[in-house]
Protein backbone atom coordinates (compact mmCIF):
# COMPACT_ATOMS: atom_id res chain seq x y z
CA UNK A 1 0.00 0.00 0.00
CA UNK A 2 1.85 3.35 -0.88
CA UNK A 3 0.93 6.34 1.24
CA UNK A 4 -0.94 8.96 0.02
CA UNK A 5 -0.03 12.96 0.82
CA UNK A 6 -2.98 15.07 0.96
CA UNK A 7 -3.47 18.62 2.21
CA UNK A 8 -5.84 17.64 5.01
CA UNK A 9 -4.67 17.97 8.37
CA UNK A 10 -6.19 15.07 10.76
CA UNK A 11 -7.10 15.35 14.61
CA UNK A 12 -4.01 13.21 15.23
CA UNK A 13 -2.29 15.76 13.75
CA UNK A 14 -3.40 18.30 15.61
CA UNK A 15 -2.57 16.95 18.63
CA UNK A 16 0.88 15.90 17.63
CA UNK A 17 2.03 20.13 16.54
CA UNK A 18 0.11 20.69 19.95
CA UNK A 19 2.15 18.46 22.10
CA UNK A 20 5.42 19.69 20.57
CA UNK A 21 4.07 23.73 20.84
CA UNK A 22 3.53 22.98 24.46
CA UNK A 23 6.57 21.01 24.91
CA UNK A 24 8.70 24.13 22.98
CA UNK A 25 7.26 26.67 25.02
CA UNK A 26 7.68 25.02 28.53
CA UNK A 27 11.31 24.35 27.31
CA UNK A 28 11.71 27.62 26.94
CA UNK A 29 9.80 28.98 29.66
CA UNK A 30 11.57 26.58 32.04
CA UNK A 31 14.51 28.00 30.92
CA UNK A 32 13.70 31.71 31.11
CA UNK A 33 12.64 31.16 34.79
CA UNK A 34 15.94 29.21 35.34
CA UNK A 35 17.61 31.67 33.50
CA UNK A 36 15.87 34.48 35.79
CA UNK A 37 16.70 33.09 39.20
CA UNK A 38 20.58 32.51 38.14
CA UNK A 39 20.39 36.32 37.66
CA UNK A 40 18.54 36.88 40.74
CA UNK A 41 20.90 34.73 42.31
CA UNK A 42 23.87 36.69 41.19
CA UNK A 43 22.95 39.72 41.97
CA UNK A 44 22.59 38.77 45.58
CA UNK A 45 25.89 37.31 45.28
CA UNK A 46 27.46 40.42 43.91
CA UNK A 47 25.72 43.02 46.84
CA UNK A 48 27.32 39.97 49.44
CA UNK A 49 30.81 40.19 48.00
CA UNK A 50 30.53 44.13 47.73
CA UNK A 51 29.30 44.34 51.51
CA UNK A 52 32.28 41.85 52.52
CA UNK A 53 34.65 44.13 50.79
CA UNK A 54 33.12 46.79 52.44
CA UNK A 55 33.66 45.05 55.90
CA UNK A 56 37.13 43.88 55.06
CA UNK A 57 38.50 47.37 53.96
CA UNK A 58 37.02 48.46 56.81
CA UNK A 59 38.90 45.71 59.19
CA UNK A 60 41.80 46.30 57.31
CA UNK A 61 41.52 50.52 58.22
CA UNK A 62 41.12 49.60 61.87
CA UNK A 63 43.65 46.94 62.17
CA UNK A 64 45.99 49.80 60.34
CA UNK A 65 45.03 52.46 63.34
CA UNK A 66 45.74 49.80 65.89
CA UNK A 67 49.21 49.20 64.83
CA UNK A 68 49.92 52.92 64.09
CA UNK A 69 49.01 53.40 67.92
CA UNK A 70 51.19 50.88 69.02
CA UNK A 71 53.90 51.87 67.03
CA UNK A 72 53.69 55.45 68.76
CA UNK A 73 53.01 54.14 72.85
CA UNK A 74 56.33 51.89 71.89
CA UNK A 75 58.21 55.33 70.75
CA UNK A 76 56.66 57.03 73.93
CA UNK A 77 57.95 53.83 76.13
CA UNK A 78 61.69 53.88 74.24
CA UNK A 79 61.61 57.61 74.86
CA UNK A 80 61.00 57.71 78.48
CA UNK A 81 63.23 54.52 78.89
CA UNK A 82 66.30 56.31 77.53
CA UNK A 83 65.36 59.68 79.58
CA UNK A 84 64.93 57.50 83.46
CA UNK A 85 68.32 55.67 81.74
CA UNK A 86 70.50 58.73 81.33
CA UNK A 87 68.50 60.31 84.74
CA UNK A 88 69.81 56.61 86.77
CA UNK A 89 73.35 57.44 84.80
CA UNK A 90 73.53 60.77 85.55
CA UNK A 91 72.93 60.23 89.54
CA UNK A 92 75.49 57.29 89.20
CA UNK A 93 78.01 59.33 87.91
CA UNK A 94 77.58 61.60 90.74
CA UNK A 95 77.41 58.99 93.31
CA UNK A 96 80.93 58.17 91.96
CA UNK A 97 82.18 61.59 91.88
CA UNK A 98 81.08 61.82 95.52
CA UNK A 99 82.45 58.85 96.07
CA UNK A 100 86.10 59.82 94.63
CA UNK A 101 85.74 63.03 96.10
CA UNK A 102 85.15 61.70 99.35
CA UNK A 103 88.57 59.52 98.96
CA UNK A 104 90.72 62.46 97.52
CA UNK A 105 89.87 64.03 100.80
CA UNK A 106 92.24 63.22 103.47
């Protein structure tokens, strides 16, 4: 039997160019809304990594002031060090003056 073509279109046919039009579109819809919460999703991502930035520069401008204080009190220590050093030098020297003046003496 050898199959005729016509130009009528049958129920079965309908159905069939209906199935894949609804298939088609949900594929692509499916995608779109996939496609739409990626880009939701990486937005949110991007304001995260922006506000963590945000928190680390400002960790990092603290942690900067901290040791910039330090660095000074440690001047301010070393400072007064060598001035009660050369004050404890200063009366030893004239403990030993005394001391040699007090022996020169007779």
């Amino acid at each position: 039997m050898a199959l005729k073509m016509t130009n009528e279109v049958s129920l079965v046919d309908l159905f069939a160019i209906g199935g894949l039009l609804a298939g088609a579109l949900a594929f692509f819809f499916g995608y779109g809304v996939t496609i739409q919460e990626n880009h939701t999703s990486i937005s949110h991502i991007k304001n995260d990594m922006v506000r963590l930035e945000r928190i680390g520069e400002a960790r990092d401008t603290e942690i900067l002031e901290q040791i910039k204080e330090q660095r000074d009190d440690l001047k301010d220590l070393r400072k007064e060090g060598m001035e009660g050093r050369k004050d404890v030098l200063d009366k030893l020297d004239k403990l030993i003056e005394r001391s040699l003046d007090g022996k020169r003496q007779p």
